[in-house]
C-alpha atoms as a PDB file:
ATOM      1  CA  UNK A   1       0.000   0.000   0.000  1.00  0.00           C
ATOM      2  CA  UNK A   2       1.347   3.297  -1.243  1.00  0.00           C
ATOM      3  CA  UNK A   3       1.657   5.834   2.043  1.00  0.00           C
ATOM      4  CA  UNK A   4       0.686   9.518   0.901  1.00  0.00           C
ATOM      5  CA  UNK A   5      -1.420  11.961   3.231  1.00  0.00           C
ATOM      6  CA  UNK A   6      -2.433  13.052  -0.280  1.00  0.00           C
ATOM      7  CA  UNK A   7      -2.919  10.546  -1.709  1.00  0.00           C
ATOM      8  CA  UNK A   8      -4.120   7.834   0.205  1.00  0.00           C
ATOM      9  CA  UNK A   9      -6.563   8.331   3.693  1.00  0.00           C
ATOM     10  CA  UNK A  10      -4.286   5.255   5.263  1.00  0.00           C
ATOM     11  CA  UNK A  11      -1.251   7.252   5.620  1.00  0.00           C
ATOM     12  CA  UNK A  12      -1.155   5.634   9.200  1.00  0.00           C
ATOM     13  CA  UNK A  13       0.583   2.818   8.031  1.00  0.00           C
ATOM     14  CA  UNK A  14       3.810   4.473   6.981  1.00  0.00           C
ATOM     15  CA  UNK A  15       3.644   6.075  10.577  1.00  0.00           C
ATOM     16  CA  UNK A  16       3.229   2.975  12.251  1.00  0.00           C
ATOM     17  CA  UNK A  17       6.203   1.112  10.540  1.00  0.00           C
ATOM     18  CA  UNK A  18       8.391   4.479  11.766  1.00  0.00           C
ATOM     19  CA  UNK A  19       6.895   3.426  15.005  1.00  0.00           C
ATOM     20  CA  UNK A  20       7.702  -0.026  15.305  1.00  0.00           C
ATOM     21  CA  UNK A  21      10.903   0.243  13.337  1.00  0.00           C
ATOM     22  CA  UNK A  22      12.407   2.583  15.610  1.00  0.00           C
ATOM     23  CA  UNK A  23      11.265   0.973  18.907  1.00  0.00           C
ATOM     24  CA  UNK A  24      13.032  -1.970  17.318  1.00  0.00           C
ATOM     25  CA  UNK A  25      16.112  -0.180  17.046  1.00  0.00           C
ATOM     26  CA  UNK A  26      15.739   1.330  20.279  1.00  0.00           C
ATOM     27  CA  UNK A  27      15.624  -1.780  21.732  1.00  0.00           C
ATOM     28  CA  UNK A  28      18.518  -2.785  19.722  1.00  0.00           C
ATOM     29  CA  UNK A  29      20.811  -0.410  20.967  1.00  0.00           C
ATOM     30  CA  UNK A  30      19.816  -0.712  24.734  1.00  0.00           C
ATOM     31  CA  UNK A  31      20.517  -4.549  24.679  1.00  0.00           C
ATOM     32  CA  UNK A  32      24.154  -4.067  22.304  1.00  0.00           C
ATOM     33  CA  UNK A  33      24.408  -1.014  25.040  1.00  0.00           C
ATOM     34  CA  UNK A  34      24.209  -3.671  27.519  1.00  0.00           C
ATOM     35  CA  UNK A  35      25.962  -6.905  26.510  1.00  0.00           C
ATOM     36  CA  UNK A  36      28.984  -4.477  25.442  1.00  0.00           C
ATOM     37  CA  UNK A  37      29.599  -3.057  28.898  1.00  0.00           C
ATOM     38  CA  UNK A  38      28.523  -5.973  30.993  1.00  0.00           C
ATOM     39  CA  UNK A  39      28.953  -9.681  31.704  1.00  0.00           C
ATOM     40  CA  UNK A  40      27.553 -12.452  33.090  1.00  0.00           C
ATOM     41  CA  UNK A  41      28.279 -13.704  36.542  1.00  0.00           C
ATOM     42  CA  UNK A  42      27.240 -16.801  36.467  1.00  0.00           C
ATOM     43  CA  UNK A  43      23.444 -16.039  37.004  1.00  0.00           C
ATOM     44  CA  UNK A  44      20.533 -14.904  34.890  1.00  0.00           C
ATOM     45  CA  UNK A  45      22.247 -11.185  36.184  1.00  0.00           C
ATOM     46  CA  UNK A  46      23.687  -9.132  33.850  1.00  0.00           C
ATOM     47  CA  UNK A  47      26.909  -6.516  35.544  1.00  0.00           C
ATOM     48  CA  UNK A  48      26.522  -3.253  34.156  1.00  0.00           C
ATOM     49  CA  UNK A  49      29.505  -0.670  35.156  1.00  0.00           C
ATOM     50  CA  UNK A  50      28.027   2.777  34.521  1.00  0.00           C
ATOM     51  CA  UNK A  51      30.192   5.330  35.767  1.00  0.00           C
ATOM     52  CA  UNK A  52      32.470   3.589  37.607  1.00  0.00           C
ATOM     53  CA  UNK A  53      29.873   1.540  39.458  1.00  0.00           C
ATOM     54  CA  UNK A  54      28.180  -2.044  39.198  1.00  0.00           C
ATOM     55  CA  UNK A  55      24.670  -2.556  38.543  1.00  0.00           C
ATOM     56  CA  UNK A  56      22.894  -5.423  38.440  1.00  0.00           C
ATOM     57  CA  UNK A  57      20.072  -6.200  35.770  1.00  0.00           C
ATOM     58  CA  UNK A  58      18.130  -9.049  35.829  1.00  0.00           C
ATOM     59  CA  UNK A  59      17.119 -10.343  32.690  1.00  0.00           C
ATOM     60  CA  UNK A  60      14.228 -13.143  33.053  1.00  0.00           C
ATOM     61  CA  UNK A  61      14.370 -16.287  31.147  1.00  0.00           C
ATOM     62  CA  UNK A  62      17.888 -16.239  30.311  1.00  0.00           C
ATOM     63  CA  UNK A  63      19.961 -19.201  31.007  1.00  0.00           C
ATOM     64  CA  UNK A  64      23.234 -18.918  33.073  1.00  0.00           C
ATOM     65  CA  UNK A  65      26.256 -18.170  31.506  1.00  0.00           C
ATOM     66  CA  UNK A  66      29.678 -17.631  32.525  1.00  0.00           C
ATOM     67  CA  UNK A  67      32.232 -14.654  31.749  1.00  0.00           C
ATOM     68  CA  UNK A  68      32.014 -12.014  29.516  1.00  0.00           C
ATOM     69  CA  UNK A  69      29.535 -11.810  26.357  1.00  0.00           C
ATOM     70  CA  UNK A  70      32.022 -12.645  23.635  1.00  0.00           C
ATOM     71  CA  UNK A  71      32.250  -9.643  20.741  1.00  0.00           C
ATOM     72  CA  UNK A  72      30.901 -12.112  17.894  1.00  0.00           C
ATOM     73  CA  UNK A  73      28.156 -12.446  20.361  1.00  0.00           C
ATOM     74  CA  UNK A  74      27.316  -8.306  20.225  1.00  0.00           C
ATOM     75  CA  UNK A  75      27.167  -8.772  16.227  1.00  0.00           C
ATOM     76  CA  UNK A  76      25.438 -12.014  16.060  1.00  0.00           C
ATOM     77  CA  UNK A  77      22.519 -10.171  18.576  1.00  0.00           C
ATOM     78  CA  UNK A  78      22.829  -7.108  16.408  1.00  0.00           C
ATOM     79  CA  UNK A  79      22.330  -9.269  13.308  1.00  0.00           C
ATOM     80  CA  UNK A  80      19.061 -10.679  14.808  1.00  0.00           C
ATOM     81  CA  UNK A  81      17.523  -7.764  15.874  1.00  0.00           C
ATOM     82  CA  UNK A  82      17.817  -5.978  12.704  1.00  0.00           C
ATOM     83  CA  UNK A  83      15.773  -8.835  11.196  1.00  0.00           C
ATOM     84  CA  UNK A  84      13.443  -8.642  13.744  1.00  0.00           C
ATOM     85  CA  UNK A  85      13.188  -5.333  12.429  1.00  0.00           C
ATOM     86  CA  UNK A  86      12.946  -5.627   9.297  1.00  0.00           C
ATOM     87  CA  UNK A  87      10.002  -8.309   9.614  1.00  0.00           C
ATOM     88  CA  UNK A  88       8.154  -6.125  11.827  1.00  0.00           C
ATOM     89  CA  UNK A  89       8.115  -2.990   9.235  1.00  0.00           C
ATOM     90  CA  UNK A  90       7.178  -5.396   6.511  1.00  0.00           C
ATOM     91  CA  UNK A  91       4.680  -3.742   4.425  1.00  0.00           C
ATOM     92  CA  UNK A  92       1.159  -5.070   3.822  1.00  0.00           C
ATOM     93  CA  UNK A  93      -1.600  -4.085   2.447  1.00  0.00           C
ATOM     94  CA  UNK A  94      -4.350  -3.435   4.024  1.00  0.00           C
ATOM     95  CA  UNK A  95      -7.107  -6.057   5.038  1.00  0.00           C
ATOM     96  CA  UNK A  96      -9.456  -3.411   5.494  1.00  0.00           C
ATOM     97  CA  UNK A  97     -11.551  -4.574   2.271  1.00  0.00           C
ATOM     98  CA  UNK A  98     -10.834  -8.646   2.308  1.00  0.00           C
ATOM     99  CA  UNK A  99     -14.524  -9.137   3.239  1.00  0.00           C
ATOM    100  CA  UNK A 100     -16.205  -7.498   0.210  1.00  0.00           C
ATOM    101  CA  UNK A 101     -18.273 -10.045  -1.410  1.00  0.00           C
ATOM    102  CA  UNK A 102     -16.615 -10.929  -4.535  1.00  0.00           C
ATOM    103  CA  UNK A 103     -19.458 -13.414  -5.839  1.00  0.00           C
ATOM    104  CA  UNK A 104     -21.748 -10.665  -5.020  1.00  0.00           C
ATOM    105  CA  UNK A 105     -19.927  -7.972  -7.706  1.00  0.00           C
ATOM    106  CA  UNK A 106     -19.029 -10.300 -10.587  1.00  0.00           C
ATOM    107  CA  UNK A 107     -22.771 -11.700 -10.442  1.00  0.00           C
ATOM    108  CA  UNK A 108     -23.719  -8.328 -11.100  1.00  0.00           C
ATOM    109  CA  UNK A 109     -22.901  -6.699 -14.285  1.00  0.00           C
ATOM    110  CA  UNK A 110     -23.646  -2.918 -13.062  1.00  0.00           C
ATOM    111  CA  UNK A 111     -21.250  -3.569  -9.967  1.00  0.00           C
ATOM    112  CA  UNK A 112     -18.383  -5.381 -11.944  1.00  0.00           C
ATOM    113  CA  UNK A 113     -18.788  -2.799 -14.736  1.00  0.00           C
ATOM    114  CA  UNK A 114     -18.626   0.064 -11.783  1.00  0.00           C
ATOM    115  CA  UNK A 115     -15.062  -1.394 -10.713  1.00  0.00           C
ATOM    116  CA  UNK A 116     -13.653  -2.174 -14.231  1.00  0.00           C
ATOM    117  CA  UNK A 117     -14.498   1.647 -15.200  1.00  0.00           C
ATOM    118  CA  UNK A 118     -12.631   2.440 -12.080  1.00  0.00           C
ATOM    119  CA  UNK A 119      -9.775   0.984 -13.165  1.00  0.00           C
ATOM    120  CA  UNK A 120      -9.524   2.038 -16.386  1.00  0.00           C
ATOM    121  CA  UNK A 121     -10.063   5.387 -15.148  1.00  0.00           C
ATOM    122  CA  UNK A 122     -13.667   5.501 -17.153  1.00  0.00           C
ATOM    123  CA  UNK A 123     -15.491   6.278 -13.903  1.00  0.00           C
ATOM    124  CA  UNK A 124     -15.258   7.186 -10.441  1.00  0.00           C
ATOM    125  CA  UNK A 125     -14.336   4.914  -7.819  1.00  0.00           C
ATOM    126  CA  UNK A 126     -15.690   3.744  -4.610  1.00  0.00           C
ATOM    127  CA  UNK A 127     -13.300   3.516  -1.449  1.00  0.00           C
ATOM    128  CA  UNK A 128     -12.441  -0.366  -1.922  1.00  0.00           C
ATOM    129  CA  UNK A 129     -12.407   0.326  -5.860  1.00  0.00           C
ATOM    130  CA  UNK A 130      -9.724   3.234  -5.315  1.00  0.00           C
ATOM    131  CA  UNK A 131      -7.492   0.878  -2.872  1.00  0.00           C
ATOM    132  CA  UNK A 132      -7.506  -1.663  -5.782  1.00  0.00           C
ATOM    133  CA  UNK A 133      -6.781   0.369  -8.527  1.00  0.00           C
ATOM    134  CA  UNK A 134      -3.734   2.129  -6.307  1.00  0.00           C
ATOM    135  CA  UNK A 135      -1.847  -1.656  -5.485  1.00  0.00           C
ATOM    136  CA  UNK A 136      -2.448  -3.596  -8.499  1.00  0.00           C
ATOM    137  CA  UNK A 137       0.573  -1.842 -10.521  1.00  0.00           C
ATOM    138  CA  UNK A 138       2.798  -2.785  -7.317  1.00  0.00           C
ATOM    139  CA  UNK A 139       1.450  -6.322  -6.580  1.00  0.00           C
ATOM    140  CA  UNK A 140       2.010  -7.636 -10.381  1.00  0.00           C
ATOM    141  CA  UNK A 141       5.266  -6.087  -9.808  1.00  0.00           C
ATOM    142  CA  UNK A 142       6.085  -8.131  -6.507  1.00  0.00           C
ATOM    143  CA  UNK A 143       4.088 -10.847  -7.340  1.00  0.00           C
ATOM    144  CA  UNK A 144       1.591 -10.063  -4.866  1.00  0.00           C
ATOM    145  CA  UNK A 145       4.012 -10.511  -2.300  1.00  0.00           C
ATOM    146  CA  UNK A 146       1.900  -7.597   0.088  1.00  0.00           C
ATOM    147  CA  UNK A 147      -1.225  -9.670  -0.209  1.00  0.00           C
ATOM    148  CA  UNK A 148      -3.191 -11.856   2.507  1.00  0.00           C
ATOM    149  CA  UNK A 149      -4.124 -15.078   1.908  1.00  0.00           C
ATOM    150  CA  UNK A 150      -7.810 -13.566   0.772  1.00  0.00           C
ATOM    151  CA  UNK A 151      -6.245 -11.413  -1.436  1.00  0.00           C
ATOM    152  CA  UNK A 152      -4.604 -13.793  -3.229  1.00  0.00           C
ATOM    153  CA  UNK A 153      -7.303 -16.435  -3.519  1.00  0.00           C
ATOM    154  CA  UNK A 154      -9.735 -13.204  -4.275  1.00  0.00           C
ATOM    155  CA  UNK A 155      -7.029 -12.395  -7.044  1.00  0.00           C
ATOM    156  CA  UNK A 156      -7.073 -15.965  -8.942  1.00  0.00           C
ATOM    157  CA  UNK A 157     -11.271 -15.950  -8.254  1.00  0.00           C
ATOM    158  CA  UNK A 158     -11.720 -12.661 -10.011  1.00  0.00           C
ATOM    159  CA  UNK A 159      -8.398 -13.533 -12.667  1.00  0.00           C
ATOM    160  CA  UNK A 160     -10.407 -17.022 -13.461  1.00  0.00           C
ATOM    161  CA  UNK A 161     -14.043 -15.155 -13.744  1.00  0.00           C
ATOM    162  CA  UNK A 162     -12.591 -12.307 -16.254  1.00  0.00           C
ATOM    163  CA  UNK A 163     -10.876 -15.363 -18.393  1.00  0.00           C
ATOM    164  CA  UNK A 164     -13.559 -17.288 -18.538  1.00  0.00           C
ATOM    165  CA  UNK A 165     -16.523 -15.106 -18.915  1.00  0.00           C
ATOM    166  CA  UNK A 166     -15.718 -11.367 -19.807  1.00  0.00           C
ATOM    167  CA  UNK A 167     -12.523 -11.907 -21.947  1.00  0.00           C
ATOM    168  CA  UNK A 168     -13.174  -8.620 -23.392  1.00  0.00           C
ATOM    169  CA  UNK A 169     -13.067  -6.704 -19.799  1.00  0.00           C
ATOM    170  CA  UNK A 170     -10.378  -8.892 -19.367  1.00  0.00           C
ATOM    171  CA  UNK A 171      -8.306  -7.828 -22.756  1.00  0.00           C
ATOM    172  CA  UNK A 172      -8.929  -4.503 -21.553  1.00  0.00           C
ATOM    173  CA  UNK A 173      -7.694  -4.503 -18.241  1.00  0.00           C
ATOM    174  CA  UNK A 174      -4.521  -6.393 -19.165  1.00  0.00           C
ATOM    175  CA  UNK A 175      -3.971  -3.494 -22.093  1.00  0.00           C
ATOM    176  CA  UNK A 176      -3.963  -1.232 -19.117  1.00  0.00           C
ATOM    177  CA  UNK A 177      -2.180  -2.786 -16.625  1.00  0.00           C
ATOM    178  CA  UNK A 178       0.328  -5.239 -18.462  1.00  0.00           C
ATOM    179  CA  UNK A 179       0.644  -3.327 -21.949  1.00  0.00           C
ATOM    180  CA  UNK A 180       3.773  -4.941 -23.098  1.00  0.00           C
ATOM    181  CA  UNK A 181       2.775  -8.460 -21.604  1.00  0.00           C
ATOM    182  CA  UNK A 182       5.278  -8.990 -19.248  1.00  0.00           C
ATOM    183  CA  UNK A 183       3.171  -9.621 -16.120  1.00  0.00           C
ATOM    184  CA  UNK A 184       1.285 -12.071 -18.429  1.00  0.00           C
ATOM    185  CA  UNK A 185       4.722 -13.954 -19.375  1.00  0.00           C
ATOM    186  CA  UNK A 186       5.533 -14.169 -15.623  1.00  0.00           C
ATOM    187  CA  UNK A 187       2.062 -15.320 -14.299  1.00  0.00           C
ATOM    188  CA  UNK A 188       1.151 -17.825 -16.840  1.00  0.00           C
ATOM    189  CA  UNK A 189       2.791 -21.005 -15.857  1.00  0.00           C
ATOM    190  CA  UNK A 190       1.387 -20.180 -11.891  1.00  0.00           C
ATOM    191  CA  UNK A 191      -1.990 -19.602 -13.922  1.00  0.00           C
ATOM    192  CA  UNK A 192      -2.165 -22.388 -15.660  1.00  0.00           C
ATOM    193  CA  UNK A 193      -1.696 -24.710 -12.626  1.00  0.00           C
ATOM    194  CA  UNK A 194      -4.889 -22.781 -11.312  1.00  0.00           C
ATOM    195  CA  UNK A 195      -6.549 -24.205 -14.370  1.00  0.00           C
ATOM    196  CA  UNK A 196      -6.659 -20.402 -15.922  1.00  0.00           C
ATOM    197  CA  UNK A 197      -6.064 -20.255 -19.521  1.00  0.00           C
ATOM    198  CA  UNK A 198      -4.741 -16.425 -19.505  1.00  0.00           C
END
C-alpha cells in the first residue's frame, strides 16, 4: 500500500512502521548497550559498570552463563535484531476490504462494470475500488508478495471469472495494466496450474 497523506486516507501505516521500526532499534541499541559493557556472573544477572559503578540487571528467562559476552556475540545479537526489524516494518496491504463479497460484484454486471471503469479510469471509484486500482501496478510487480491469503485467492477468483466469462473486460484490463505483456509472461505457468487459460 502506497503511504501519501495526499494521496491515500491510510497514511497511518507508513507512521506505524516508523513506530515499530524505531522501537526496534531502540531496543537494539539498549541490549548491544548492555551486553557491550557488561557480563555475566554466572546467574541470569547481567553486571553493568556505569560510571564507575556495578549494577545489576536481571534479565528473566535467560539461562546462566559464565564470563564475559564474547564480541561475535554483540554482532550475532545485532544481526538478529535488525531482522526482527525488518520483519516487523514489513509492508502489507491493508485487510481493510478482504470481506467485500466478490461473488456478489461479478454476479452483477452494473457492480463489476462500476469497478472495471474504475480501473480504467472511465469512472469514479468507490473507497475499496480506489485501494484496488492504487496496489495492483505494485502487486504484479512483486508478485503479490503484500497480499493476505484472501487477497490472493480473491485475485485468482476474479483472474479465473474475467478469463472465462468477460474476456473482453479482461483484454482490456490487461492493455492497461500489463501493456507490453510482461506480467502475463511471468504469471502464466502459476496460472495455468490454477486451471486459468490467460
Amino acid at each position: 500500500m502506497r503511504c501519501s497523506l495526499s494521496r491515500n486516507p491510510y497514511a497511518l501505516c507508513a507512521t506505524l512502521a516508523l513506530i515499530r521500526m524505531g522501537f526496534v532499534i531502540f531496543l537494539t541499541r539498549v541490549a548491544i548497550a548492555l551486553f557491550s559493557r557488561g557480563y555475566r556472573n554466572g546467574s541470569n544477572n547481567l553486571l553493568v559498570a556505569s560510571d564507575g559503578v556495578n549494577e545489576t540487571v536481571t534479565i528473566p528467562g535467560i539461562e546462566k552463563l559464565e564470563g564475559e559476552f564474547p564480541e561475535n556475540g554483540i554482532t550475532v545479537l545485532a544481526l538478529f535484531l535488525l531482522v526482527v526489524a525488518i520483519v516487523l516494518a514489513e509492508d502489507k496491504y491493508t485487510t481493510k476490504y478482504d470481506n467485500v463479497d466478490l461473488d456478489t460484484i461479478l454476479a452483477s454486471d452494473r457492480l463489476l462494470k462500476n469497478y472495471v471503469n474504475c480501473l480504467l479510469e472511465k469512472g469514479s471509484c468507490t473507497p475499496d475500488g480506489k485501494e484496488l486500482k492504487e496496489t495492483l501496478p505494485d502487486a504484479l510487480s512483486t508478485e503479490c508478495s503484500k497480499c493476505s491469503e484472501k487477497q490472493k485467492k480473491g485475485t485468482e477468483k476474479v483472474v479465473r471469472y474475467l478469463v472465462n466469462k468477460k474476456p473482453e473486460t479482461w483484454e482490456q484490463l490487461k492493455k492497461k495494466y500489463d501493456p507490453s505483456g510482461q506480467y502475463t509472461t511471468k504469471y502464466i505457468d502459476e496460472a495455468h496450474k490454477q486451471g486459468i487459460n490467460v
